[in-house]
PDB file of N, CA and C in Angstrom:
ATOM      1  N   UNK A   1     -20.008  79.139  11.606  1.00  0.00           N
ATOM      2  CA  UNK A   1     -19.220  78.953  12.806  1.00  0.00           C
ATOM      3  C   UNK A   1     -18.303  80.163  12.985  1.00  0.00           C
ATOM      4  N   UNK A   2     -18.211  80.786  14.221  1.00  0.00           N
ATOM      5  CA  UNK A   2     -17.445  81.716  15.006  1.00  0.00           C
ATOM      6  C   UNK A   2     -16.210  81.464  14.524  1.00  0.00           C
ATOM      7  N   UNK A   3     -15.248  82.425  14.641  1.00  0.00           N
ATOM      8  CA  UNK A   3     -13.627  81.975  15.059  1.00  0.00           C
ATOM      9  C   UNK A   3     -13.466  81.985  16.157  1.00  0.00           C
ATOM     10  N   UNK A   4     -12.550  80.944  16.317  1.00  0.00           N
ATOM     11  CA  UNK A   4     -12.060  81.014  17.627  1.00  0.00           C
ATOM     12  C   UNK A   4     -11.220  81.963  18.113  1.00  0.00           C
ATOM     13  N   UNK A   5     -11.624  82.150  19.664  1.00  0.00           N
ATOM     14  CA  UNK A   5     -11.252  83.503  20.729  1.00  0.00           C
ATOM     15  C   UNK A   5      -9.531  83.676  19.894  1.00  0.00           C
ATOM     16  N   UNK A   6      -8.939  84.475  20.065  1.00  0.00           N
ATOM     17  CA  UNK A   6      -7.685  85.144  19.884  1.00  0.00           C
ATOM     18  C   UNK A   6      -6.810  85.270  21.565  1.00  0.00           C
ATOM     19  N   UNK A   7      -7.667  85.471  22.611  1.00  0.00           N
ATOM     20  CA  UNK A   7      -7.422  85.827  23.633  1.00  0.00           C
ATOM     21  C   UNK A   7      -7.240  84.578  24.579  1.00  0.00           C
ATOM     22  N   UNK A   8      -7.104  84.850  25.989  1.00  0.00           N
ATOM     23  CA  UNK A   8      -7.139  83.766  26.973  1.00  0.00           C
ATOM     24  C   UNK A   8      -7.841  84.431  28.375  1.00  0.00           C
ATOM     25  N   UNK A   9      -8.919  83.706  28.207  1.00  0.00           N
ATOM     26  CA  UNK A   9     -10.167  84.099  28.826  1.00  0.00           C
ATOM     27  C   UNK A   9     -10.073  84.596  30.518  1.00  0.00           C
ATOM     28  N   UNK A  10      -8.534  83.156  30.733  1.00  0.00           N
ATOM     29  CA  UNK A  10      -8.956  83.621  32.281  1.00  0.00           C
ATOM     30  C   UNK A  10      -7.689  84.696  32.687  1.00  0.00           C
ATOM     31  N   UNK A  11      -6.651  85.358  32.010  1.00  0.00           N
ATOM     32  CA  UNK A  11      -6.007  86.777  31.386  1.00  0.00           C
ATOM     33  C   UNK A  11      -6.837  87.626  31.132  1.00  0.00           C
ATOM     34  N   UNK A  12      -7.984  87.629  30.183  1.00  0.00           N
ATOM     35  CA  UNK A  12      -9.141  88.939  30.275  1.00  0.00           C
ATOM     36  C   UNK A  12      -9.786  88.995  31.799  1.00  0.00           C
ATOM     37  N   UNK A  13     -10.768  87.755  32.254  1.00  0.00           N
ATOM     38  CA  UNK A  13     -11.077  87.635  33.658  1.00  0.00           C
ATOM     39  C   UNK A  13     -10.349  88.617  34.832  1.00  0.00           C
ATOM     40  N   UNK A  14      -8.626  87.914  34.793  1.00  0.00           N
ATOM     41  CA  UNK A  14      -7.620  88.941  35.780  1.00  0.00           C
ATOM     42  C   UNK A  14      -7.661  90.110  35.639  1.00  0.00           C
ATOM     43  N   UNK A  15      -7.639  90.489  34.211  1.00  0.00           N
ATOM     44  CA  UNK A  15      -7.434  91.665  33.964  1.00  0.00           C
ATOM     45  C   UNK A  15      -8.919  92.940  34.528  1.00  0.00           C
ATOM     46  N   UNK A  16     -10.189  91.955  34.407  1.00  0.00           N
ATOM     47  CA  UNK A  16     -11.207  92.552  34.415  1.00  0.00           C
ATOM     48  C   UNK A  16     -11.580  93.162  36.130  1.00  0.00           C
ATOM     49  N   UNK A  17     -10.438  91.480  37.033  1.00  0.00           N
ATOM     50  CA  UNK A  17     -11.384  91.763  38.379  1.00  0.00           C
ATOM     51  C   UNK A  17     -10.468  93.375  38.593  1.00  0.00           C
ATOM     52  N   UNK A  18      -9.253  92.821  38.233  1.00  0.00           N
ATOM     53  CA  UNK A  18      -8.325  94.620  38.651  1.00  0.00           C
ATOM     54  C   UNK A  18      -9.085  95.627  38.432  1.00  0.00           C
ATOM     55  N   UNK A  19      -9.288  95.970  37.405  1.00  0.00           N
ATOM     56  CA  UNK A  19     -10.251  96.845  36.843  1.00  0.00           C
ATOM     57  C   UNK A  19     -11.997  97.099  37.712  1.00  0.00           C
ATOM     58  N   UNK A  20     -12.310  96.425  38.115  1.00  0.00           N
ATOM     59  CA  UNK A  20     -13.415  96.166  38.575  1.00  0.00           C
ATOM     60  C   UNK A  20     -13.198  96.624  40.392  1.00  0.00           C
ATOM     61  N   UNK A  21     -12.264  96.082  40.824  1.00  0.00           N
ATOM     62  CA  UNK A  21     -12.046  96.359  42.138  1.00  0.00           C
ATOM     63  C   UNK A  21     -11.070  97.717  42.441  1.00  0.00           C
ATOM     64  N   UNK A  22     -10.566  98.340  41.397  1.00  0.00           N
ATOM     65  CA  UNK A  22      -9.670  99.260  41.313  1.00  0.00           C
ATOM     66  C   UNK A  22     -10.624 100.599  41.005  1.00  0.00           C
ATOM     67  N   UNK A  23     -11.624 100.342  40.035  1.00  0.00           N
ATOM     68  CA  UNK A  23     -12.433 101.415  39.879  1.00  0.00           C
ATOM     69  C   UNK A  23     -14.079 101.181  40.023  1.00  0.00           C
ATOM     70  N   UNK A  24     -14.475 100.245  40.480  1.00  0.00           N
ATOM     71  CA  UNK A  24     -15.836  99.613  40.991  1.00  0.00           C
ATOM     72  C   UNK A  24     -16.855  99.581  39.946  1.00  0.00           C
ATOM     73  N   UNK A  25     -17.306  98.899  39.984  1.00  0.00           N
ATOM     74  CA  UNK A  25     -18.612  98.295  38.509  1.00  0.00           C
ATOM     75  C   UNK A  25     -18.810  99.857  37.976  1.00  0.00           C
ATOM     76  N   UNK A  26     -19.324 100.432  38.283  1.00  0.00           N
ATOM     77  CA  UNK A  26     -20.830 101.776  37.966  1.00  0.00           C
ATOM     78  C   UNK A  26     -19.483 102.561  37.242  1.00  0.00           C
ATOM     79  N   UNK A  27     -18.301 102.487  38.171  1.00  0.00           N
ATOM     80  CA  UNK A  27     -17.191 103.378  37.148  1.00  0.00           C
ATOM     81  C   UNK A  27     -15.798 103.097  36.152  1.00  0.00           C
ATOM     82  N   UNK A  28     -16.325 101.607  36.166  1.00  0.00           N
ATOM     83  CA  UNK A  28     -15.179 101.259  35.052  1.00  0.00           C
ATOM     84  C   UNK A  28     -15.930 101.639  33.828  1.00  0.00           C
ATOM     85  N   UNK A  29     -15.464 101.979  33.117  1.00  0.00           N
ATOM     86  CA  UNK A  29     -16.144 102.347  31.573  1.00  0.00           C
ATOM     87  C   UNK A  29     -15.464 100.957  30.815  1.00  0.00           C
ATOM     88  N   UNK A  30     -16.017 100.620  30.176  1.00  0.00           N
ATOM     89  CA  UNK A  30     -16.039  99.941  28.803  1.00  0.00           C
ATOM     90  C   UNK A  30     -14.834  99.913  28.343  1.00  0.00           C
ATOM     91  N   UNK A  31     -14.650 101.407  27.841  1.00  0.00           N
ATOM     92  CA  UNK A  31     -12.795 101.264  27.211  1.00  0.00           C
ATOM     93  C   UNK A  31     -11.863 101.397  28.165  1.00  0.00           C
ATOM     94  N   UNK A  32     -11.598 101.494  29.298  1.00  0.00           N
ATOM     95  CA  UNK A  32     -11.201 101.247  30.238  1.00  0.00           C
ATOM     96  C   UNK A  32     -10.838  99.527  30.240  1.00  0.00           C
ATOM     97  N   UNK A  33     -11.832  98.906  30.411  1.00  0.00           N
ATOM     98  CA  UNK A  33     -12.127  97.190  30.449  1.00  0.00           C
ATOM     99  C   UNK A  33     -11.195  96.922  29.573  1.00  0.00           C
ATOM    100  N   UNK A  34     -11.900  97.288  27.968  1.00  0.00           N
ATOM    101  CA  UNK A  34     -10.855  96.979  26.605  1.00  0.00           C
ATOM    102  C   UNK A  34      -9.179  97.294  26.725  1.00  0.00           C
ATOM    103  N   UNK A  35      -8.308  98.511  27.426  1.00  0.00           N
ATOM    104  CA  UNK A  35      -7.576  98.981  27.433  1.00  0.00           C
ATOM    105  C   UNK A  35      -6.932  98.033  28.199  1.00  0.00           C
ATOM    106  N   UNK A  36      -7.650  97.418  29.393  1.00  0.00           N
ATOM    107  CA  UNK A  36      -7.237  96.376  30.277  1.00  0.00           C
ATOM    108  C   UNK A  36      -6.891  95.038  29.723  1.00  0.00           C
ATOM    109  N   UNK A  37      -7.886  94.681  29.064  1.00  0.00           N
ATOM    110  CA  UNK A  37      -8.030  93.185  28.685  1.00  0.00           C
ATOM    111  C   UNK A  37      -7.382  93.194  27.581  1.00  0.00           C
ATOM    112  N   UNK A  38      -7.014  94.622  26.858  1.00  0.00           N
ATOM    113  CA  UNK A  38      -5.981  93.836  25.597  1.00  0.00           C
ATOM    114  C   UNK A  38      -7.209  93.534  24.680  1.00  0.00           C
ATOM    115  N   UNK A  39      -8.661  93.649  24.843  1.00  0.00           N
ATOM    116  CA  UNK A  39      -9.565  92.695  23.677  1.00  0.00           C
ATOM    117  C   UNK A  39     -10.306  93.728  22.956  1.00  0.00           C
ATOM    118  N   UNK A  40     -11.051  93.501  22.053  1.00  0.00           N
ATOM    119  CA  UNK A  40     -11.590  93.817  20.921  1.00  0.00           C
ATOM    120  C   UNK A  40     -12.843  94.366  21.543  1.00  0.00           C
ATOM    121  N   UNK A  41     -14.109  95.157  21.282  1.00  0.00           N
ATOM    122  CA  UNK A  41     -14.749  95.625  21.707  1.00  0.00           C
ATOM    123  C   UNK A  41     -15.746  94.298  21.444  1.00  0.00           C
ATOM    124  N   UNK A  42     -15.986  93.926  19.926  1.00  0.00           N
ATOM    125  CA  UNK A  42     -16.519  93.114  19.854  1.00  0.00           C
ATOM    126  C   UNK A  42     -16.354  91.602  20.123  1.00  0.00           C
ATOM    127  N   UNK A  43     -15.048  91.439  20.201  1.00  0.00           N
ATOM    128  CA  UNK A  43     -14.949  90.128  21.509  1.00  0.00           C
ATOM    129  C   UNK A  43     -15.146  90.072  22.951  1.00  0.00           C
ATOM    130  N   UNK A  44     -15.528  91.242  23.081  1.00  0.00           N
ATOM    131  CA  UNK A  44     -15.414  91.440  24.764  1.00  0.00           C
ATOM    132  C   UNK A  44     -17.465  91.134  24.400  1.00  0.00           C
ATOM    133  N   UNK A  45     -18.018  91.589  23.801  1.00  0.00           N
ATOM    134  CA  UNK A  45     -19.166  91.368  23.852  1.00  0.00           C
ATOM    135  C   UNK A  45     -19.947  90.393  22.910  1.00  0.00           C
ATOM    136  N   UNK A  46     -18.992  89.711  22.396  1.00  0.00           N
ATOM    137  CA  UNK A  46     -19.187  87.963  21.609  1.00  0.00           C
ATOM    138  C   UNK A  46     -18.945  87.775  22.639  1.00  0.00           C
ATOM    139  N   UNK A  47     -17.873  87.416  23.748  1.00  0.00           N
ATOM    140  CA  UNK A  47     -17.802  86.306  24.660  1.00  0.00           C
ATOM    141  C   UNK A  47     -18.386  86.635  25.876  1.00  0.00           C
ATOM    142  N   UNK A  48     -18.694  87.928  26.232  1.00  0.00           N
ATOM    143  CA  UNK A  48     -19.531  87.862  27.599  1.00  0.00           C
ATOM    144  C   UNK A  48     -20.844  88.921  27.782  1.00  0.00           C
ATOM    145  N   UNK A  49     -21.279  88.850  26.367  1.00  0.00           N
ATOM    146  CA  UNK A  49     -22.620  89.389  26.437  1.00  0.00           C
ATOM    147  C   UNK A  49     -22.641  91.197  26.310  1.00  0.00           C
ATOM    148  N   UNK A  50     -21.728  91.432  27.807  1.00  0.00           N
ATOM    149  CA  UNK A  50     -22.125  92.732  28.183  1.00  0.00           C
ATOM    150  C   UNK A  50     -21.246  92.906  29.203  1.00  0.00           C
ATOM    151  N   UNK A  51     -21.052  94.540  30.215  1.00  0.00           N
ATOM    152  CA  UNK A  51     -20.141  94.796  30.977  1.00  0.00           C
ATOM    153  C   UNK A  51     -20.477  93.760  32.521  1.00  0.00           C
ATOM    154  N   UNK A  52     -22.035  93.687  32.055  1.00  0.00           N
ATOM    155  CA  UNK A  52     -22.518  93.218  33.135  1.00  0.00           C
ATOM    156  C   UNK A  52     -22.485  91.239  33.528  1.00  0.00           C
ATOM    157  N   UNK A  53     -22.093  90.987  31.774  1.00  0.00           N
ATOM    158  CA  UNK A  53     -21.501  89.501  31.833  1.00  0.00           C
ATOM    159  C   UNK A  53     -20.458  89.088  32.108  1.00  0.00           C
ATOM    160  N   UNK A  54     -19.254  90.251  31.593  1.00  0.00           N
ATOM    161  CA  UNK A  54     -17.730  89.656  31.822  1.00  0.00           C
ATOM    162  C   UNK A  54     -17.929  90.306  33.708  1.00  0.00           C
ATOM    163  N   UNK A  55     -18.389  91.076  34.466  1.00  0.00           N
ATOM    164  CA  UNK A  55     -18.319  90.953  35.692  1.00  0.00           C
ATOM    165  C   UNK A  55     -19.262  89.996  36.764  1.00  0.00           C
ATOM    166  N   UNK A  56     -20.253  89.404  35.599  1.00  0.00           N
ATOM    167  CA  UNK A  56     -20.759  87.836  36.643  1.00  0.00           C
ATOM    168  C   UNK A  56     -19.530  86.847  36.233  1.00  0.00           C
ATOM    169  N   UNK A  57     -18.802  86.714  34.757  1.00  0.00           N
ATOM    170  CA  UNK A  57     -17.983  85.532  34.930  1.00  0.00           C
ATOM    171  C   UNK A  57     -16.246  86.086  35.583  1.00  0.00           C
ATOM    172  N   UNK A  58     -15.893  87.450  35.986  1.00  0.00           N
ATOM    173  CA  UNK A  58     -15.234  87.900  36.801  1.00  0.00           C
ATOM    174  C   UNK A  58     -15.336  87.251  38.259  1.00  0.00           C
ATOM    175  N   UNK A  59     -16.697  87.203  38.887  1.00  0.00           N
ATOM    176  CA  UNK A  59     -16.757  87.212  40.192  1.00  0.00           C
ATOM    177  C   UNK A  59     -17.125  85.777  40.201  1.00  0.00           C
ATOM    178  N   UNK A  60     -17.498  84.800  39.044  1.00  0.00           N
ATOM    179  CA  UNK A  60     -17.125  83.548  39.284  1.00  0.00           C
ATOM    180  C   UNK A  60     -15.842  82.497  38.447  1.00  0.00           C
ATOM    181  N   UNK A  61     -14.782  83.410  38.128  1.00  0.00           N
ATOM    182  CA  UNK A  61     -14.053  83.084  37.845  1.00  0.00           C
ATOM    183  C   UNK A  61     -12.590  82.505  39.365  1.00  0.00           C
ATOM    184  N   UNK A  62     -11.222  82.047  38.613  1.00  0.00           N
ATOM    185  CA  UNK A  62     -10.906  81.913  39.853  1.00  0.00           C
ATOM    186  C   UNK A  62      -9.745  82.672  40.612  1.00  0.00           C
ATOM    187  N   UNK A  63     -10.148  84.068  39.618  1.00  0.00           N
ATOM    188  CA  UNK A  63      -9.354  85.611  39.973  1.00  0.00           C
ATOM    189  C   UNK A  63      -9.734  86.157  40.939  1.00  0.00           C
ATOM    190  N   UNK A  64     -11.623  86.043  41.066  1.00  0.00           N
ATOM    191  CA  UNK A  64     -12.176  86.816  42.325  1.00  0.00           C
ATOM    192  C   UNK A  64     -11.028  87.037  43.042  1.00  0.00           C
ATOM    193  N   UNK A  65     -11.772  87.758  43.892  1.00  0.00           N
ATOM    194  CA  UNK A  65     -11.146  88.304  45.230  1.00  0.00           C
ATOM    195  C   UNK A  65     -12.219  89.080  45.703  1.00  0.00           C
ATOM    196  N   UNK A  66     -11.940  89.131  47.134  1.00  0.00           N
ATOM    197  CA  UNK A  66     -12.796  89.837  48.183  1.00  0.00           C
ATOM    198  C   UNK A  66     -13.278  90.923  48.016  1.00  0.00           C
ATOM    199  N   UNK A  67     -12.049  91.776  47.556  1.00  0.00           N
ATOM    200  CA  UNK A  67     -12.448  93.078  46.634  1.00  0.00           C
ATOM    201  C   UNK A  67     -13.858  93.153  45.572  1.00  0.00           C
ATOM    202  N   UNK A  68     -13.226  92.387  44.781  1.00  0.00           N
ATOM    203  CA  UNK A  68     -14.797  91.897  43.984  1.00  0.00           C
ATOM    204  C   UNK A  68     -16.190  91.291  44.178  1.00  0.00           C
ATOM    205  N   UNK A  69     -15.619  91.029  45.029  1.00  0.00           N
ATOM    206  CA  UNK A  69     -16.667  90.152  45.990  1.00  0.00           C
ATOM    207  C   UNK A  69     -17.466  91.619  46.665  1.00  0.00           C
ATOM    208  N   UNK A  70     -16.851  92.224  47.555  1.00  0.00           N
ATOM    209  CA  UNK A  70     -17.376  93.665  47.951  1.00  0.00           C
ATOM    210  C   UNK A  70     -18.162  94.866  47.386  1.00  0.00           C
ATOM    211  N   UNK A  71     -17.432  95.019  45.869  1.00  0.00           N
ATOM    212  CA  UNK A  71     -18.213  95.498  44.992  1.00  0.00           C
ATOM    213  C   UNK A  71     -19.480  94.886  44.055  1.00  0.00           C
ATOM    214  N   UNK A  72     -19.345  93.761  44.221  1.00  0.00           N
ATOM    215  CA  UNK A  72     -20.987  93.047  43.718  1.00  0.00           C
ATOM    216  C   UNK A  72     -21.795  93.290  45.119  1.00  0.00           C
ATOM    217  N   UNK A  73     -21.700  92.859  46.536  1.00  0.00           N
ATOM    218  CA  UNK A  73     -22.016  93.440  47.521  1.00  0.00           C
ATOM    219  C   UNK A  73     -22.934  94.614  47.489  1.00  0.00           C
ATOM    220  N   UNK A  74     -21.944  95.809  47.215  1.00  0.00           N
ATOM    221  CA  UNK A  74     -22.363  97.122  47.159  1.00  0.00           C
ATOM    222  C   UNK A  74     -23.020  97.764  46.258  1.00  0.00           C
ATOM    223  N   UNK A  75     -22.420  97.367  44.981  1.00  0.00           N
ATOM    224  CA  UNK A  75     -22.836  97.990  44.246  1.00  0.00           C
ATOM    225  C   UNK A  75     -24.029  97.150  42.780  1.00  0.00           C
ATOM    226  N   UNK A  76     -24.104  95.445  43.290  1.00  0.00           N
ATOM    227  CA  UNK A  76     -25.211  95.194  42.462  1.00  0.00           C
ATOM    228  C   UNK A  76     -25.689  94.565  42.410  1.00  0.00           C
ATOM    229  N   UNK A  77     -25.653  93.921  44.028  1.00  0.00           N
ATOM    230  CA  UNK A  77     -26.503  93.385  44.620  1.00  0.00           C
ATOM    231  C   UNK A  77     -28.028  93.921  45.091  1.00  0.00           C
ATOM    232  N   UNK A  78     -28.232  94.868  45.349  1.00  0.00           N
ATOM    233  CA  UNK A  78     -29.403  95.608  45.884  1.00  0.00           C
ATOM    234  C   UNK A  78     -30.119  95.026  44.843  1.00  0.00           C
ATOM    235  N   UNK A  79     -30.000  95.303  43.725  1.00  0.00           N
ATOM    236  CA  UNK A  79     -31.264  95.379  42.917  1.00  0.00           C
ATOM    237  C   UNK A  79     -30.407  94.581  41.454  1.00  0.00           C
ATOM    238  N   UNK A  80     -29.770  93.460  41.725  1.00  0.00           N
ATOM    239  CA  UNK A  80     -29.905  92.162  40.824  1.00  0.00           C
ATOM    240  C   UNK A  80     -29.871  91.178  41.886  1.00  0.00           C
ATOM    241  N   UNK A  81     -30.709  90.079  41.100  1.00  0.00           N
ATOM    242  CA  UNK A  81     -31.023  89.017  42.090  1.00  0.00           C
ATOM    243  C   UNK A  81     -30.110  87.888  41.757  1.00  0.00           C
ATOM    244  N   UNK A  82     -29.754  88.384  40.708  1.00  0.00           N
ATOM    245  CA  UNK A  82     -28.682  87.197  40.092  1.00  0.00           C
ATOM    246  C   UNK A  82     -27.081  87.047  40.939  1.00  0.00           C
ATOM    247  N   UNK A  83     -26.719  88.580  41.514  1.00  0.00           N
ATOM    248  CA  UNK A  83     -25.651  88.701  41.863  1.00  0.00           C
ATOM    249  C   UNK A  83     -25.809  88.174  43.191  1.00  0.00           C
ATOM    250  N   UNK A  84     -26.934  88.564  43.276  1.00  0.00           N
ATOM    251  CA  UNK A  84     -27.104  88.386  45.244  1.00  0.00           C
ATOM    252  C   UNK A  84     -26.848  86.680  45.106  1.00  0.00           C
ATOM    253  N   UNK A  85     -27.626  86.096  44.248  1.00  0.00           N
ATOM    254  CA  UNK A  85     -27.423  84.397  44.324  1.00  0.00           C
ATOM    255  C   UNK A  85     -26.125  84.066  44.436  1.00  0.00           C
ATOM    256  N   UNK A  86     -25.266  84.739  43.335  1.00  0.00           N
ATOM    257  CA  UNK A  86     -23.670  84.211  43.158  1.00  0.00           C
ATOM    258  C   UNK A  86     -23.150  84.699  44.475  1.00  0.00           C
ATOM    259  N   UNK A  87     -23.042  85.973  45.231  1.00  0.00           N
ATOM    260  CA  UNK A  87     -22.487  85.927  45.737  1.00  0.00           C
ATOM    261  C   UNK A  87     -22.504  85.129  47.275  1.00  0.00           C
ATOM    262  N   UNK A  88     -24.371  84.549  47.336  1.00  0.00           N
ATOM    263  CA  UNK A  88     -24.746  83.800  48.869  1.00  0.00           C
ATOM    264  C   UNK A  88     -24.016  82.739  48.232  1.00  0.00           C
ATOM    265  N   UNK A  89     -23.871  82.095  47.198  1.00  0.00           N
ATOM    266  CA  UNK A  89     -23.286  80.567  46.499  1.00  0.00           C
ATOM    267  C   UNK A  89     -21.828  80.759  47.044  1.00  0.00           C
ATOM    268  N   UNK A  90     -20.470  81.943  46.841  1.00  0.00           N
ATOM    269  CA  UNK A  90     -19.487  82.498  47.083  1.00  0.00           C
ATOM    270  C   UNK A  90     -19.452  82.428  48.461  1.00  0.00           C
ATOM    271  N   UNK A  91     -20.036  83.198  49.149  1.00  0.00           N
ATOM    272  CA  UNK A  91     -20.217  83.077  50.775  1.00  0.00           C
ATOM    273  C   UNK A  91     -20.230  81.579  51.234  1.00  0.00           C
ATOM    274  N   UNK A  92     -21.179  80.517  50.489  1.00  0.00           N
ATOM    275  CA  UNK A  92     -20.844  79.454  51.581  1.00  0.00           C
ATOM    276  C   UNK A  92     -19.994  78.532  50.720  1.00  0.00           C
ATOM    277  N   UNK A  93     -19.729  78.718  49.442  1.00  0.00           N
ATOM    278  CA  UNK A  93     -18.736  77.529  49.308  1.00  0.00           C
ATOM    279  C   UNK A  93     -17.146  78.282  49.629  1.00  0.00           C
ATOM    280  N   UNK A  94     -16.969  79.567  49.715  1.00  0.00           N
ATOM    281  CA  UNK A  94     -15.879  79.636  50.211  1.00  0.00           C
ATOM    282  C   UNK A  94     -15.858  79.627  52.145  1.00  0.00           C
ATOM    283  N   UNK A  95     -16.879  79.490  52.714  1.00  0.00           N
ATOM    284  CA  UNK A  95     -17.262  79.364  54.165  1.00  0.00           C
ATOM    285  C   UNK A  95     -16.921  81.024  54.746  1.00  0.00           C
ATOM    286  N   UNK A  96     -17.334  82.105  54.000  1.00  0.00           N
ATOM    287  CA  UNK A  96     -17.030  83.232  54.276  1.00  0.00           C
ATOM    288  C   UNK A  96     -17.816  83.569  55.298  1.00  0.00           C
ATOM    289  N   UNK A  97     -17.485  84.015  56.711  1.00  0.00           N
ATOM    290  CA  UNK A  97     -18.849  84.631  57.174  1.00  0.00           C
ATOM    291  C   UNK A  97     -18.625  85.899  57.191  1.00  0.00           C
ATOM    292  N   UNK A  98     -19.673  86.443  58.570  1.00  0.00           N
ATOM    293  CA  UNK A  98     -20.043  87.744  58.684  1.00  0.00           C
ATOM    294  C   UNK A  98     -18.950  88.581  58.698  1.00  0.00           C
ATOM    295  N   UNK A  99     -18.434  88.620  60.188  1.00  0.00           N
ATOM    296  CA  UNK A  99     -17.000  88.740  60.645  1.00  0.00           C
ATOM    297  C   UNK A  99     -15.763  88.886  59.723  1.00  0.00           C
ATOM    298  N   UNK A 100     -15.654  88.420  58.804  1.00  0.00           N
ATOM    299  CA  UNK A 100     -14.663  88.305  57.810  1.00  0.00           C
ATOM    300  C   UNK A 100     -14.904  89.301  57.038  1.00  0.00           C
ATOM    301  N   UNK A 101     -16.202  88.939  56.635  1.00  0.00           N
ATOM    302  CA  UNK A 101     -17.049  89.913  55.169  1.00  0.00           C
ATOM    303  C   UNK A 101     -16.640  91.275  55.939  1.00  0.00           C
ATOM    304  N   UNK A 102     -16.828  91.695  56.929  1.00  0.00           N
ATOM    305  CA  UNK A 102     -16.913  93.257  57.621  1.00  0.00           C
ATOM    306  C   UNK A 102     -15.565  93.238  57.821  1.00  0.00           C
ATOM    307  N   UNK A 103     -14.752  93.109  58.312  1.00  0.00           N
ATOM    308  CA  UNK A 103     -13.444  93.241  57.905  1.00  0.00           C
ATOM    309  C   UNK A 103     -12.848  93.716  57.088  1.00  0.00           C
ATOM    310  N   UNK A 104     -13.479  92.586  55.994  1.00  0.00           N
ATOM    311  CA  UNK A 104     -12.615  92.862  54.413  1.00  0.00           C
ATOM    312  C   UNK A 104     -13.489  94.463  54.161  1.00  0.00           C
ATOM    313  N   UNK A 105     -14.568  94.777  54.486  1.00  0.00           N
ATOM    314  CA  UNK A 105     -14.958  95.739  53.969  1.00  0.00           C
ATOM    315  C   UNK A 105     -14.376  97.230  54.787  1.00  0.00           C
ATOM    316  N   UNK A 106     -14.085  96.939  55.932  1.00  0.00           N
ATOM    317  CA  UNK A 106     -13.314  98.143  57.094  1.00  0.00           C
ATOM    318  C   UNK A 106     -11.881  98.097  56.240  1.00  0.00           C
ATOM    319  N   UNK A 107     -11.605  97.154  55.588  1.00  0.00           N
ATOM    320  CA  UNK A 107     -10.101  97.394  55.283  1.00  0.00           C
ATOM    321  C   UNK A 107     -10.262  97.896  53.954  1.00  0.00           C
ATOM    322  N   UNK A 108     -11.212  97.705  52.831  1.00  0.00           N
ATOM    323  CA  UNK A 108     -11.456  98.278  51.408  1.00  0.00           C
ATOM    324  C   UNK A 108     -11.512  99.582  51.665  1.00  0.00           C
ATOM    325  N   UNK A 109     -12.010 100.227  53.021  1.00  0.00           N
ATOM    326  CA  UNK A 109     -12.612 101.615  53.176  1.00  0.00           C
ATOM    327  C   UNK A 109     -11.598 102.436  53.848  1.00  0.00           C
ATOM    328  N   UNK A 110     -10.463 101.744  53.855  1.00  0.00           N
ATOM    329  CA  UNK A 110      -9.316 102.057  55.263  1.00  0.00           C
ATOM    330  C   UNK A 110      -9.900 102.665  56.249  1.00  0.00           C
ATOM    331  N   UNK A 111     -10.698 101.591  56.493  1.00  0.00           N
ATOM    332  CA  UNK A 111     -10.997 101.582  58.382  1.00  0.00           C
ATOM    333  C   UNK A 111     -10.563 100.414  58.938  1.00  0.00           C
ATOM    334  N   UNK A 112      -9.417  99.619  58.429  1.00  0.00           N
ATOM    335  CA  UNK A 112      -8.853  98.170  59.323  1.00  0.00           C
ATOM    336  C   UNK A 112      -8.729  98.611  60.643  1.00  0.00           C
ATOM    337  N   UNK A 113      -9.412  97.600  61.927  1.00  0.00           N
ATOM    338  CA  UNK A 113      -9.080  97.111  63.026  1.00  0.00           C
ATOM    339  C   UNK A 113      -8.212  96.671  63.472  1.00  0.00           C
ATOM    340  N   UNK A 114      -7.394  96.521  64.583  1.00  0.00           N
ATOM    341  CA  UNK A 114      -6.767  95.889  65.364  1.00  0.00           C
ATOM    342  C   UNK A 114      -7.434  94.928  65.466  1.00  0.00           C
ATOM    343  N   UNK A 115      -6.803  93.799  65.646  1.00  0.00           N
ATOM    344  CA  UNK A 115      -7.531  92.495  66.186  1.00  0.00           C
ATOM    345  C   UNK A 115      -8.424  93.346  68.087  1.00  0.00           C
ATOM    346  N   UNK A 116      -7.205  93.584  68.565  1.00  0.00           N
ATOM    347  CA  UNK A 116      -7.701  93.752  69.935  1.00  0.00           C
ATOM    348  C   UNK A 116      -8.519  95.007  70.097  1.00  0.00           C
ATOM    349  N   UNK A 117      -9.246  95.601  69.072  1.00  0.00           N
ATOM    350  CA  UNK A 117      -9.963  96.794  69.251  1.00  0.00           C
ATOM    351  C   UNK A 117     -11.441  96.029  69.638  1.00  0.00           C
TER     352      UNK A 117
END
């Protein structure tokens, strides 16, 4: 039997979406993550596999944010099918639509609209 975590999972999670939406999947590095989360290299990958696990239980944790939401979007959705699922699951149980989604993304890119534009 394992020991039990040292950490508090949904504190690594917060820590991860910052990290994640601050420097986007493809360019957070690893020790970056660790430096963030305060965790162990090898607890970060006992409890979530990989960079690519602690950012599926990031974006279904209940830190998300839109931000994160945007960067699974962009950057890993194309070509995982897993993300694309979580995030159509995200889209309708938070009732996100189109309109919103493009928004949030004109404002990630600082291109926000006026309402009356």
């Amino acid at each position: 039997m394992g020991r039990p975590r040292a950490f508090d999972t949904d504190t690594v999670l917060a820590a991860a979406v910052d990290v994640f939406t601050t420097r986007g999947y493809s360019a957070a590095s690893v020790d970056e993550i660790l430096a963030a989360t305060q965790i162990r290299r090898a607890s970060l990958y006992n409890a979530f596999g990989s960079k690519r696990g602690l950012f599926l239980a990031a974006l279904r944790s209940p830190a998300s944010t839109m931000d994160l939401l945007l960067v699974a979007l962009l950057e890993l959705a194309p070509d995982d099918e897993t993300v694309r699922d979580e995030i159509g699951a995200m889209l309708a149980a938070q009732q996100i639509d189109d309109r919103a989604l493009g928004a949030a993304l004109l404002r990630r890119a600082g291109l926000e609209r006026s309402e009356t534009t």
